[in-house]
PDB file of N, CA and C in Angstrom:
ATOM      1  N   UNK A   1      86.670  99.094  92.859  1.00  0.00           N
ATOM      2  CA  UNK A   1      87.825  99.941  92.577  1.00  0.00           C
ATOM      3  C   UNK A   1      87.346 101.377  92.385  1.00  0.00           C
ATOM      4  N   UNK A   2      88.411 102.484  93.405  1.00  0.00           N
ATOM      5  CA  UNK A   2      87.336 103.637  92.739  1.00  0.00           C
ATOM      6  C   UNK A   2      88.194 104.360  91.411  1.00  0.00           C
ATOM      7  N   UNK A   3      87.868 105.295  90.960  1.00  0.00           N
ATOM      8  CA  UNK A   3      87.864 105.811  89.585  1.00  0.00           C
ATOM      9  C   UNK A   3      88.373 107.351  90.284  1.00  0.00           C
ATOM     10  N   UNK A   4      88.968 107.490  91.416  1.00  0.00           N
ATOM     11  CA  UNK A   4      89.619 108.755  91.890  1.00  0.00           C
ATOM     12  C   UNK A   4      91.278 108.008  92.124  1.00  0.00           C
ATOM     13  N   UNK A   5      92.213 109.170  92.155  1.00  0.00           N
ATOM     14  CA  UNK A   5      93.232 108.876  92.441  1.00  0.00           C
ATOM     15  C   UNK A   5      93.772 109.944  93.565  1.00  0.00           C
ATOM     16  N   UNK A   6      94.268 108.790  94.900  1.00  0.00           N
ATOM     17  CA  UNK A   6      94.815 109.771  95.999  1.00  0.00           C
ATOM     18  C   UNK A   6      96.222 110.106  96.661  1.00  0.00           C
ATOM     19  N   UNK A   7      96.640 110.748  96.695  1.00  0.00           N
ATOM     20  CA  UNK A   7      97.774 111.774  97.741  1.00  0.00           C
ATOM     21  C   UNK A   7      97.512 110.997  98.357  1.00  0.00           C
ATOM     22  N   UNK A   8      98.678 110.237  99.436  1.00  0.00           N
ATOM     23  CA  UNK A   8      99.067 109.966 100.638  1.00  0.00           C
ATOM     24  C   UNK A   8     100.029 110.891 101.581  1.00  0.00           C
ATOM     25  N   UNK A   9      99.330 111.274 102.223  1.00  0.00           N
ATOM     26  CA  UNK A   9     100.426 112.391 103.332  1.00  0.00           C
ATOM     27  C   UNK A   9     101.531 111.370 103.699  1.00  0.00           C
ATOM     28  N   UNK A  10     102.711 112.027 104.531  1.00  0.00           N
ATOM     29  CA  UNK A  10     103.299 111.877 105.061  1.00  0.00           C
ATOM     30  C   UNK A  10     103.035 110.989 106.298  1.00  0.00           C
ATOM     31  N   UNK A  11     102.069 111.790 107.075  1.00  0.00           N
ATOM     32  CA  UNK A  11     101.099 111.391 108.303  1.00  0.00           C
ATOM     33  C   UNK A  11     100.595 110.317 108.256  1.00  0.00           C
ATOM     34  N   UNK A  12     100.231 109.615 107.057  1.00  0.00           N
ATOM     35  CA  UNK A  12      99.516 107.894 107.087  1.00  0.00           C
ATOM     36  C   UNK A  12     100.482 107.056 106.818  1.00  0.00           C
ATOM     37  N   UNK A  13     100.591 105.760 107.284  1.00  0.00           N
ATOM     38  CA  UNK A  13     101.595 105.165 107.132  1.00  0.00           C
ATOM     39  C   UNK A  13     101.678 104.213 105.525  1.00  0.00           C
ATOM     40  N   UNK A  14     102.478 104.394 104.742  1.00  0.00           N
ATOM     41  CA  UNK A  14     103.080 104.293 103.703  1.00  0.00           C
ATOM     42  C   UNK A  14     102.882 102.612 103.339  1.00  0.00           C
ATOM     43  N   UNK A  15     103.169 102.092 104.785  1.00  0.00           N
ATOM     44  CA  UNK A  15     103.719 100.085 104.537  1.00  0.00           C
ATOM     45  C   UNK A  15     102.369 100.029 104.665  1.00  0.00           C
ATOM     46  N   UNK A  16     101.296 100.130 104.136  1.00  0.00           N
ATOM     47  CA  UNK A  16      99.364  99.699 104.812  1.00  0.00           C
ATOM     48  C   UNK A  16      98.957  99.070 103.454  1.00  0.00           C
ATOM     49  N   UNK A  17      98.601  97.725 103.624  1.00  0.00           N
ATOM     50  CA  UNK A  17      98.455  97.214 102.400  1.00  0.00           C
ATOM     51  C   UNK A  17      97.213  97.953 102.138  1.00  0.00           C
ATOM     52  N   UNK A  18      95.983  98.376 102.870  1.00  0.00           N
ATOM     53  CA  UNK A  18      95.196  99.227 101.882  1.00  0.00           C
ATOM     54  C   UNK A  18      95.648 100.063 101.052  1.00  0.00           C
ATOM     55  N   UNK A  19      97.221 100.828 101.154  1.00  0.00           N
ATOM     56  CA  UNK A  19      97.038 101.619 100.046  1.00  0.00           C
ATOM     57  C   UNK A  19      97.620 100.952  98.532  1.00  0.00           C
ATOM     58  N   UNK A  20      98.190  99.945  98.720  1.00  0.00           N
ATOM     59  CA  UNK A  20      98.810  99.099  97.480  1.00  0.00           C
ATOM     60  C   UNK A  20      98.313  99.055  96.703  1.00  0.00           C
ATOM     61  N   UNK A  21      97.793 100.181  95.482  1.00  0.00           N
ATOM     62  CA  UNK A  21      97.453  99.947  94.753  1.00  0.00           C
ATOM     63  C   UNK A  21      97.517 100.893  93.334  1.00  0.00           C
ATOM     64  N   UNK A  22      97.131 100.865  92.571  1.00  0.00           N
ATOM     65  CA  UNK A  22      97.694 102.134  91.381  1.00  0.00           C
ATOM     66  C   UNK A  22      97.824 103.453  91.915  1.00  0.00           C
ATOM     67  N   UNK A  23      96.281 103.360  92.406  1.00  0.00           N
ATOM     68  CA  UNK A  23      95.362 104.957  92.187  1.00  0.00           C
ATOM     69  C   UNK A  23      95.771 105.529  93.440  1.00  0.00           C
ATOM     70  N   UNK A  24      97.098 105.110  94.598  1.00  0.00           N
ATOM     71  CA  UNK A  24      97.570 105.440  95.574  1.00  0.00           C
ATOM     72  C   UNK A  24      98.894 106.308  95.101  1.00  0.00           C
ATOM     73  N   UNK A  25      99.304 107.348  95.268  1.00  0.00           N
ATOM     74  CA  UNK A  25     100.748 107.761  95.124  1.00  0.00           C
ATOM     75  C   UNK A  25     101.227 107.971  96.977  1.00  0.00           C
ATOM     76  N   UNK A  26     102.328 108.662  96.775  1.00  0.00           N
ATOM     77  CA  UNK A  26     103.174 108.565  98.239  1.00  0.00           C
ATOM     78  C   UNK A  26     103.527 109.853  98.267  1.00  0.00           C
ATOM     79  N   UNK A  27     103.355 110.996  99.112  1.00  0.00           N
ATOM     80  CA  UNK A  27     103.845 112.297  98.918  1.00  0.00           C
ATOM     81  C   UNK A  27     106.074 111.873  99.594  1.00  0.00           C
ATOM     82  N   UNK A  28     105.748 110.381 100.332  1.00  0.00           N
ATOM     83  CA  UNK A  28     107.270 110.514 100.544  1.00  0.00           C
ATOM     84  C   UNK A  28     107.795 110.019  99.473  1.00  0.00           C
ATOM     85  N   UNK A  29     107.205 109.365  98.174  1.00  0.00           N
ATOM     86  CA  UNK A  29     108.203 109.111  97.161  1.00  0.00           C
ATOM     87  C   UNK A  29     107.955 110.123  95.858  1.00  0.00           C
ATOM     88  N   UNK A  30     107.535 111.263  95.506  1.00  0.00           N
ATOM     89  CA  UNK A  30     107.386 112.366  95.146  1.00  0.00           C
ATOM     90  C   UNK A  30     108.527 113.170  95.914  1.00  0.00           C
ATOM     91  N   UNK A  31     108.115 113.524  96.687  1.00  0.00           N
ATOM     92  CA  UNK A  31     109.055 115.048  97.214  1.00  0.00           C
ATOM     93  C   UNK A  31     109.489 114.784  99.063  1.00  0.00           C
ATOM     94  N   UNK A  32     110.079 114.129  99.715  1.00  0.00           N
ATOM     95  CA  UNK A  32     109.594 113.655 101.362  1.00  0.00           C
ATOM     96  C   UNK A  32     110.383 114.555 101.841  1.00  0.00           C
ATOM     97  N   UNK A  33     110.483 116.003 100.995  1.00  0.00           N
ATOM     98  CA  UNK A  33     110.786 117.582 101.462  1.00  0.00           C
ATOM     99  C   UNK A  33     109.828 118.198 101.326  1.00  0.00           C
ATOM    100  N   UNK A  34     108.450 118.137 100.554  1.00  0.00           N
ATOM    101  CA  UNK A  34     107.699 118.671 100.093  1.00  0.00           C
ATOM    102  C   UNK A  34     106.820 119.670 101.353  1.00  0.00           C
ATOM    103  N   UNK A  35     106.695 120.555 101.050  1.00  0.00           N
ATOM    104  CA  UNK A  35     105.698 121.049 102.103  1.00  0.00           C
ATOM    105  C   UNK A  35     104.080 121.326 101.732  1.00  0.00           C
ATOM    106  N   UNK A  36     103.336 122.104 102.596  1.00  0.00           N
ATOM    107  CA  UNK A  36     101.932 121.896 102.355  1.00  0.00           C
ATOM    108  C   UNK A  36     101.840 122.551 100.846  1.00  0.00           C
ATOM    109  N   UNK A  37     102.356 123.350 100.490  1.00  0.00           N
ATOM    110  CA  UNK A  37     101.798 124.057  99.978  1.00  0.00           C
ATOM    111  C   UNK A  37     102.138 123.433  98.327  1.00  0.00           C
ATOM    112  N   UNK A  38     103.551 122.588  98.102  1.00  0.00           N
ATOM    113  CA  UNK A  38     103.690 121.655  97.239  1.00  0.00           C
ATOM    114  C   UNK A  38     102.930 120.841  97.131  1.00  0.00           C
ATOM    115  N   UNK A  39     102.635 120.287  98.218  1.00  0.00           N
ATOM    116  CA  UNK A  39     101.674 119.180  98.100  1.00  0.00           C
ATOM    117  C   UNK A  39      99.955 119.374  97.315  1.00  0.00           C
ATOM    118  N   UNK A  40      99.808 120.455  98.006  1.00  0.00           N
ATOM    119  CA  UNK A  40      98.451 121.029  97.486  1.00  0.00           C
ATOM    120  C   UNK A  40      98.373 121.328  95.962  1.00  0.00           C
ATOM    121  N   UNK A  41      99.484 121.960  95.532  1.00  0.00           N
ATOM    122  CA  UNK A  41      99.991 122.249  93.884  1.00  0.00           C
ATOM    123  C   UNK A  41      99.580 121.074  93.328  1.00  0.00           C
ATOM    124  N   UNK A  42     100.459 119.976  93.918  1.00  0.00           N
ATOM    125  CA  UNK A  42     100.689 118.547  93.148  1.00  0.00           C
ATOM    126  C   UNK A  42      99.751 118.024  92.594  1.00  0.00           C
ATOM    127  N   UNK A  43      98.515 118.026  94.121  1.00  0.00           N
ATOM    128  CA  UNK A  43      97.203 117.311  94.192  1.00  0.00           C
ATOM    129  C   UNK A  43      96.291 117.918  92.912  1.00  0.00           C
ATOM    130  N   UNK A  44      96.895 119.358  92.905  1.00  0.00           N
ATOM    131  CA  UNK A  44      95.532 120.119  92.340  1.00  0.00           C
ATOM    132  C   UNK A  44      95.893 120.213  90.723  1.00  0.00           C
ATOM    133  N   UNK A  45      97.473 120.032  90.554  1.00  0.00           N
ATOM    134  CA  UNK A  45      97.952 120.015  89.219  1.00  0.00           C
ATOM    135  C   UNK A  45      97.824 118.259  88.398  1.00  0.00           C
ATOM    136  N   UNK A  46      97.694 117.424  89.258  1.00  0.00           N
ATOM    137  CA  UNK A  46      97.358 115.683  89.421  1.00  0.00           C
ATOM    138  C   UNK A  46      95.980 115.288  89.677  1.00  0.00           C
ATOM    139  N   UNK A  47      94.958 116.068  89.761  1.00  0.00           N
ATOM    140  CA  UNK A  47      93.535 115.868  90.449  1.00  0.00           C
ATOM    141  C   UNK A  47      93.703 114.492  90.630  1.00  0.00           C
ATOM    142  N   UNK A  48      94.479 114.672  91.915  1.00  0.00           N
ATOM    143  CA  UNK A  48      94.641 113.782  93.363  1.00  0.00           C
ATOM    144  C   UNK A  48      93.650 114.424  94.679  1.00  0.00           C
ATOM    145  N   UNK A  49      93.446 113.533  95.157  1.00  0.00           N
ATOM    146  CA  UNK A  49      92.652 113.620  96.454  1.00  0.00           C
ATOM    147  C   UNK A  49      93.621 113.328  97.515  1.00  0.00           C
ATOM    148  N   UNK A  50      93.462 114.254  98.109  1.00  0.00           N
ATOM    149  CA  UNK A  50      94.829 114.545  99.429  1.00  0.00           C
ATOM    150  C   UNK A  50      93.935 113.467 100.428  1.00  0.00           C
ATOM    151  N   UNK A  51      94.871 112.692 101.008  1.00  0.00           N
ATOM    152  CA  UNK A  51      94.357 112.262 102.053  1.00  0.00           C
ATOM    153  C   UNK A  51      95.238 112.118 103.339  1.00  0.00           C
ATOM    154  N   UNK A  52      95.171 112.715 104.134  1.00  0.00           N
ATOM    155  CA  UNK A  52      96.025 113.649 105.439  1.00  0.00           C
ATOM    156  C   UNK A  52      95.537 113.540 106.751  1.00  0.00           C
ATOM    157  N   UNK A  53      96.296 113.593 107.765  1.00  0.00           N
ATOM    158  CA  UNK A  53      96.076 113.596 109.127  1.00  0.00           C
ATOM    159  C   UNK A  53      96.350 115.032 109.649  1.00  0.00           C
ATOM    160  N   UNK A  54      96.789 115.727 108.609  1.00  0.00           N
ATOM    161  CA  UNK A  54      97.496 117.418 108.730  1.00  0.00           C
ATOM    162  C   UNK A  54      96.554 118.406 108.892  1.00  0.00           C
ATOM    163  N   UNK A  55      96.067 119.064 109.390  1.00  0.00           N
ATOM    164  CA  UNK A  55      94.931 119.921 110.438  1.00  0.00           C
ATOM    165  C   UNK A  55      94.849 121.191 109.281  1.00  0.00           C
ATOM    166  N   UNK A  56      96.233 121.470 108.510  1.00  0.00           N
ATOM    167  CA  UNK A  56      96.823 122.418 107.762  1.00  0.00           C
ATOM    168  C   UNK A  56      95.683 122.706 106.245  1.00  0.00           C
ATOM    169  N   UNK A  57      95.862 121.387 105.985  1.00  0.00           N
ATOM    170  CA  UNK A  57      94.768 120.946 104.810  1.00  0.00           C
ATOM    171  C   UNK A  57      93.900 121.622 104.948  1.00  0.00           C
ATOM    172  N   UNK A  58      92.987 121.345 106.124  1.00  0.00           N
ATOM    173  CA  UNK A  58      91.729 121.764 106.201  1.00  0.00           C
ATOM    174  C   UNK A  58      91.358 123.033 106.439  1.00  0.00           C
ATOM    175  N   UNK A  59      92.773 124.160 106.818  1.00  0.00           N
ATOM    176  CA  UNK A  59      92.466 125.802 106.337  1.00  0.00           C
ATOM    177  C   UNK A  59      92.272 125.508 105.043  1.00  0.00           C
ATOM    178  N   UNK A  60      93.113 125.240 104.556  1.00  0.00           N
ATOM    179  CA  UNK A  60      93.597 125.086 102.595  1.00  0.00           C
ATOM    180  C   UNK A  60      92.539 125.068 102.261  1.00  0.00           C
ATOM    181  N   UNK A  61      91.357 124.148 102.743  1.00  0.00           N
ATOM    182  CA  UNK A  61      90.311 123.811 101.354  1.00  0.00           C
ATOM    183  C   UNK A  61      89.111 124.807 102.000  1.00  0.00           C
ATOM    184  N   UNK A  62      89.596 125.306 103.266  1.00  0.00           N
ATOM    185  CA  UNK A  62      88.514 126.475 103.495  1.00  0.00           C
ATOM    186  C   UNK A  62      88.773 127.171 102.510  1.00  0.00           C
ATOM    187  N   UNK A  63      89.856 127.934 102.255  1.00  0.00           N
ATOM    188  CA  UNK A  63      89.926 129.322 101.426  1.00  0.00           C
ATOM    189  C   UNK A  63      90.800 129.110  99.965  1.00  0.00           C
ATOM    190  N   UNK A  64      90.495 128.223  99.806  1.00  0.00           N
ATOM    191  CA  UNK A  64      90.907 127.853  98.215  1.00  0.00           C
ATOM    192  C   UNK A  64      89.155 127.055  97.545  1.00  0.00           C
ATOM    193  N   UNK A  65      89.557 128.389  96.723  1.00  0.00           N
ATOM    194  CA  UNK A  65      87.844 128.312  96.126  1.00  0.00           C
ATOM    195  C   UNK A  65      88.237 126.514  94.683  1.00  0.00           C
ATOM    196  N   UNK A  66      89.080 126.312  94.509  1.00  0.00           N
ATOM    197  CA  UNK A  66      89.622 125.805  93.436  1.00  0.00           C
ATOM    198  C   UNK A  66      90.252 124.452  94.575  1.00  0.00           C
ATOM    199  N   UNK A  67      89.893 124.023  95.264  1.00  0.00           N
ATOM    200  CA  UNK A  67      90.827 123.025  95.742  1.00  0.00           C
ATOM    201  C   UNK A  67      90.856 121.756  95.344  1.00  0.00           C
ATOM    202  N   UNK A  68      91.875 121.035  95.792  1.00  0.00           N
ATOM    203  CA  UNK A  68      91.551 119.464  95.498  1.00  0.00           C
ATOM    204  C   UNK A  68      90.637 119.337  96.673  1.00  0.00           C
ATOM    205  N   UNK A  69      90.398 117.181  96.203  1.00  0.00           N
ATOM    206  CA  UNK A  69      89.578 117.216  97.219  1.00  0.00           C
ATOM    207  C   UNK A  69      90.572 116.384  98.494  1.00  0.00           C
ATOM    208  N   UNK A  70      90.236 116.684  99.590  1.00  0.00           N
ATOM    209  CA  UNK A  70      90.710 115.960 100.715  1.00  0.00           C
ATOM    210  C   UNK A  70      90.141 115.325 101.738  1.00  0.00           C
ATOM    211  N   UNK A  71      90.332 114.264 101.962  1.00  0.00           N
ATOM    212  CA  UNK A  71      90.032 113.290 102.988  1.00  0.00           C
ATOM    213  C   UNK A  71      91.158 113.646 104.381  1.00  0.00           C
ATOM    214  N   UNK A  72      90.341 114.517 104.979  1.00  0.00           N
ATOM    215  CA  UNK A  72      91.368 114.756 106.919  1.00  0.00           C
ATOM    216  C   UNK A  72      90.636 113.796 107.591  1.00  0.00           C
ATOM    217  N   UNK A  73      91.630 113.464 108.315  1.00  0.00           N
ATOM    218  CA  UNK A  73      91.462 111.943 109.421  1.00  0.00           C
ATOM    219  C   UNK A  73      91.725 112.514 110.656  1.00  0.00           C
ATOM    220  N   UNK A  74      90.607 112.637 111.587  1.00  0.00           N
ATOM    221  CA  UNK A  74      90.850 113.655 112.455  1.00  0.00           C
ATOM    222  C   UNK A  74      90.635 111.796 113.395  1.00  0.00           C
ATOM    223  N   UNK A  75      91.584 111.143 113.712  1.00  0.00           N
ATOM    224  CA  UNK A  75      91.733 109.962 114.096  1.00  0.00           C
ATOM    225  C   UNK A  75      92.320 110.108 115.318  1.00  0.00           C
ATOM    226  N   UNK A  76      93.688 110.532 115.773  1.00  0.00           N
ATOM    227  CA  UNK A  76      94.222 111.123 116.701  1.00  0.00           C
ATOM    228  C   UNK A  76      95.003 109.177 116.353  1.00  0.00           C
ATOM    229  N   UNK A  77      96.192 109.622 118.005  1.00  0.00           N
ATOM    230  CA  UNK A  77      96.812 107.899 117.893  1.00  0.00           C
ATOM    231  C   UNK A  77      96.111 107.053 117.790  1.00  0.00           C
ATOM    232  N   UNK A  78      96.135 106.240 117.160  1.00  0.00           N
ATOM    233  CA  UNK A  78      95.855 105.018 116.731  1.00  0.00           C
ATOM    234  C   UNK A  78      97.014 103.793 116.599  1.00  0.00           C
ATOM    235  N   UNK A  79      96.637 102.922 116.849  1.00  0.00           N
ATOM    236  CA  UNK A  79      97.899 101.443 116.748  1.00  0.00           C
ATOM    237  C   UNK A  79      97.761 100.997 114.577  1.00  0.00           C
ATOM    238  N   UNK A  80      98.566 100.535 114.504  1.00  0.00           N
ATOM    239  CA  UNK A  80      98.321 100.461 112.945  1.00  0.00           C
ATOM    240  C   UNK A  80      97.101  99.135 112.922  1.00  0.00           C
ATOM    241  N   UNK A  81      97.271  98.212 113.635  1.00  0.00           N
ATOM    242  CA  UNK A  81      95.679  97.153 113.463  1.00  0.00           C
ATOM    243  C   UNK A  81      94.566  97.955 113.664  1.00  0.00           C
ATOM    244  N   UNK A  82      94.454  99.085 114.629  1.00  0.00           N
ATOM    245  CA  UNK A  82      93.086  99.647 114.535  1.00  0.00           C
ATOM    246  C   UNK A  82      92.895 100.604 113.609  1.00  0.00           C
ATOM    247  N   UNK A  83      93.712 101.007 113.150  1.00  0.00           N
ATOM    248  CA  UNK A  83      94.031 102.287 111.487  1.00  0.00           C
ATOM    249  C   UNK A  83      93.085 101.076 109.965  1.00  0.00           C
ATOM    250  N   UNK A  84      93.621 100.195 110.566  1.00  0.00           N
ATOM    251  CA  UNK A  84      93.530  99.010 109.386  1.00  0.00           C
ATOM    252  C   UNK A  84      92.011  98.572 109.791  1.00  0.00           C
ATOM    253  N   UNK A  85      91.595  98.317 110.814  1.00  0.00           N
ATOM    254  CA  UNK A  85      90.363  98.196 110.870  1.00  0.00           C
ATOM    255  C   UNK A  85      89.416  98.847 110.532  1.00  0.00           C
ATOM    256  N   UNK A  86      89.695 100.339 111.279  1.00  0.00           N
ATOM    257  CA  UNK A  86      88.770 101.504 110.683  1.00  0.00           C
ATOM    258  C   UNK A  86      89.172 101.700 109.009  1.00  0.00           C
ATOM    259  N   UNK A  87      90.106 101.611 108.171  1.00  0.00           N
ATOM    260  CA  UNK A  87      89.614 101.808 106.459  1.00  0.00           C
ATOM    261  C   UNK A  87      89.160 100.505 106.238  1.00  0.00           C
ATOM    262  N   UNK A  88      89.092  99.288 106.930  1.00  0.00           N
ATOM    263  CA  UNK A  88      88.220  98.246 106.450  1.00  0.00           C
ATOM    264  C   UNK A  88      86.945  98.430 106.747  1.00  0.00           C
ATOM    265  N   UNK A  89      86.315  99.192 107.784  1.00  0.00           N
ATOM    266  CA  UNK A  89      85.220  99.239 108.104  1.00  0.00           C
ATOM    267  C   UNK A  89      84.361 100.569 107.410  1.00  0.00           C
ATOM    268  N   UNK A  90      85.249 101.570 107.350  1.00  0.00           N
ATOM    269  CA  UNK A  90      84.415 103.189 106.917  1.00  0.00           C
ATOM    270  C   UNK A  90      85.021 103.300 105.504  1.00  0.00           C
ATOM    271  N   UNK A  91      86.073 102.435 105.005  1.00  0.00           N
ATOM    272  CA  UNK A  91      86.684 103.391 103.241  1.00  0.00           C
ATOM    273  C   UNK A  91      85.311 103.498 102.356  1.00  0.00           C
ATOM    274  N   UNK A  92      84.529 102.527 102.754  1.00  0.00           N
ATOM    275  CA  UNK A  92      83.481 102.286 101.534  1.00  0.00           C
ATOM    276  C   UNK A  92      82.257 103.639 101.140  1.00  0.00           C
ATOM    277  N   UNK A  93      82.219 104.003 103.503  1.00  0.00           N
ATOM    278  CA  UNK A  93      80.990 105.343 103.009  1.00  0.00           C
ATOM    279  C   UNK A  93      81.980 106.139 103.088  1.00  0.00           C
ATOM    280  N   UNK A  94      83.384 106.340 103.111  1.00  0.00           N
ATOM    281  CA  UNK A  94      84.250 107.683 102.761  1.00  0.00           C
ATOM    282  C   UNK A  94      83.716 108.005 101.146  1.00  0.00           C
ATOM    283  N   UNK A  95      84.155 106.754 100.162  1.00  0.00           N
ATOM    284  CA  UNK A  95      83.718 106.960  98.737  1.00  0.00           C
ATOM    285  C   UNK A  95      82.779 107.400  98.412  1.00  0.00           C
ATOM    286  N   UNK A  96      81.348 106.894  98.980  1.00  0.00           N
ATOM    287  CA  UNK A  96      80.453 107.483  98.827  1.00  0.00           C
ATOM    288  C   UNK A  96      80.114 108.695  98.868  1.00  0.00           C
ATOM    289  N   UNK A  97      80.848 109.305  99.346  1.00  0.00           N
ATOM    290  CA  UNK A  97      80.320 110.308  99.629  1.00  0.00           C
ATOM    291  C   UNK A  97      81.296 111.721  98.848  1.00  0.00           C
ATOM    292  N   UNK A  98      82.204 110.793  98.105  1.00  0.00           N
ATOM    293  CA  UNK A  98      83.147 111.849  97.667  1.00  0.00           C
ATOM    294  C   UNK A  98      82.767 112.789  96.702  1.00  0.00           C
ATOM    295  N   UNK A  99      82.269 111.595  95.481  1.00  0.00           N
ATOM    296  CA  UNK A  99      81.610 112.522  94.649  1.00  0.00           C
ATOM    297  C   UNK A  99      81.250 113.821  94.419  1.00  0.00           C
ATOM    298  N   UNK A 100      80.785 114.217  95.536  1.00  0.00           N
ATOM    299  CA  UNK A 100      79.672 115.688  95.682  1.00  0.00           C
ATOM    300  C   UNK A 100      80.730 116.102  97.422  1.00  0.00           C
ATOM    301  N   UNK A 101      81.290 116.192  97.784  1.00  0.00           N
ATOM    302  CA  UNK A 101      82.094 116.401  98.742  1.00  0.00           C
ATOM    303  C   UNK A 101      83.542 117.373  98.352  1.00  0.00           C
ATOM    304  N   UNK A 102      83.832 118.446  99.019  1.00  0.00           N
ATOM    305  CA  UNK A 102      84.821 119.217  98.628  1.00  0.00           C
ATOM    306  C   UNK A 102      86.114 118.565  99.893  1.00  0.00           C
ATOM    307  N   UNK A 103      85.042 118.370 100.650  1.00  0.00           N
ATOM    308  CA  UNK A 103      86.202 117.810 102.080  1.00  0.00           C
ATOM    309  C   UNK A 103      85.584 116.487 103.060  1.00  0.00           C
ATOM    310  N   UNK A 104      86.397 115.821 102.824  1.00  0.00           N
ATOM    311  CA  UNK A 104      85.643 114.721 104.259  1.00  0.00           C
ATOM    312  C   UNK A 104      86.486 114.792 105.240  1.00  0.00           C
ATOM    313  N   UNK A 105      85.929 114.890 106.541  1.00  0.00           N
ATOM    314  CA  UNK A 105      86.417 114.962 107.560  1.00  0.00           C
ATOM    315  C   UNK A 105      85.894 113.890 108.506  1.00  0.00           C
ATOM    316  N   UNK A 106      86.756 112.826 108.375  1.00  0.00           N
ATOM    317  CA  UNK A 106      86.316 111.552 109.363  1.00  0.00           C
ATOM    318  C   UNK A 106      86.692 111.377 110.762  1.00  0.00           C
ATOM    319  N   UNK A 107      86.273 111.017 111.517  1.00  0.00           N
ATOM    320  CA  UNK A 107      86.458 110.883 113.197  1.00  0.00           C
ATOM    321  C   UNK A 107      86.167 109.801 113.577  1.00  0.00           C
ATOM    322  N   UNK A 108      86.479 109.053 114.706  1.00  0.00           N
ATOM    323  CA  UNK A 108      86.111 107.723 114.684  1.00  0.00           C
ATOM    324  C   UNK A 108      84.972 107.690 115.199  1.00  0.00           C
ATOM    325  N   UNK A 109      83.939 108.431 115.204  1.00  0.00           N
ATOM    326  CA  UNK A 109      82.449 108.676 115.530  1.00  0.00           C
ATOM    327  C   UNK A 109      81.797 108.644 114.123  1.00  0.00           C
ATOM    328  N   UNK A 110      82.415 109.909 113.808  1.00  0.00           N
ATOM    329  CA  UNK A 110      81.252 110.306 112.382  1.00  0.00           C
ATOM    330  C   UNK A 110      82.214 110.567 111.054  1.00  0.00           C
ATOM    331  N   UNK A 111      81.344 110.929 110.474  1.00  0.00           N
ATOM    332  CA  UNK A 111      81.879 111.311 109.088  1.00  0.00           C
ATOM    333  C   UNK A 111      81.125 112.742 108.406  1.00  0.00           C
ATOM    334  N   UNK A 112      82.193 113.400 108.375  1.00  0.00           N
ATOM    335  CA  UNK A 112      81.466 115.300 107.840  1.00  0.00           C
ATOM    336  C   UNK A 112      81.869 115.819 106.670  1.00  0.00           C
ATOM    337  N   UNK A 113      80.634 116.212 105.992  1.00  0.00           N
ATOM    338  CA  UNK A 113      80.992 116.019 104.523  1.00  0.00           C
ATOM    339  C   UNK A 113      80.996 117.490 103.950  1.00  0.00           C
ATOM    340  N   UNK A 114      82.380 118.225 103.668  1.00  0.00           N
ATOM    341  CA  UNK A 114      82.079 119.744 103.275  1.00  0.00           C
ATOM    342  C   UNK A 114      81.449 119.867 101.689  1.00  0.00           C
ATOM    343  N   UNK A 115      80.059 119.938 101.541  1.00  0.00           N
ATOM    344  CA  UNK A 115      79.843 119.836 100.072  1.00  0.00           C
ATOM    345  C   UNK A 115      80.522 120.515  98.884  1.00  0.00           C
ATOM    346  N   UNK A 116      80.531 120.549  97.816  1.00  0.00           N
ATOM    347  CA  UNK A 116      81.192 121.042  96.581  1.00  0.00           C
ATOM    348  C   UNK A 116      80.506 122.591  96.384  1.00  0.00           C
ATOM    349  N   UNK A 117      81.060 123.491  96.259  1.00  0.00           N
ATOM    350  CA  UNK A 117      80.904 124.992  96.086  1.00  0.00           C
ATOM    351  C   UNK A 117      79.672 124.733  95.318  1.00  0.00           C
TER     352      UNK A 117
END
């Protein structure tokens, strides 16, 4: 179990039993008007970890010296069994690596880790 709690964008799908669980919130059952820049408030006023398919994020945590942290899924389409495969297969070194990570940026190749200021 990890000991972080995360933002779900809009962009990931909501019904995924990986996220069923406490330390998951829903940005569509919060605000599903909310825009980036709410969202970012939320995360950073909740030290929530954004986790997003939104390209937008990842200016955000360039030039926000103070950001939350975020997990971008630079995944592109995907079917929901292979979405479900890949967090069964990579959630474990996403965690790892959060700790000391300001941004992860996963691909279905690699995993890029923007370190902590």
């Amino acid at each position: 179990m990890s000991s972080y709690a995360f933002l779900v964008d809009v962009n990931l799908p909501k019904h995924f039993s990986f996220f069923h669980a406490d330390n998951f919130q829903f940005v569509i059952d919060i605000n599903g008007k909310a825009d980036d820049r709410d969202i970012w408030q939320y995360a950073k006023e909740n030290d929530l970890v954004i986790l997003t398919k939104d390209a937008d994020f990842y200016d955000r945590c360039i030039i926000d010296i103070n950001s939350p942290k975020v997990v971008y899924f630079k995944l592109g389409n995907m079917l929901f069994k292979e979405i479900h495969q890949f967090f069964t297969e990579d959630w474990t070194n996403i965690m790892e690596y959060l700790p000391n990570a300001k941004m992860i940026i996963v691909s279905r190749t690699h995993i890029e880790v923007m370190p902590l200021a």
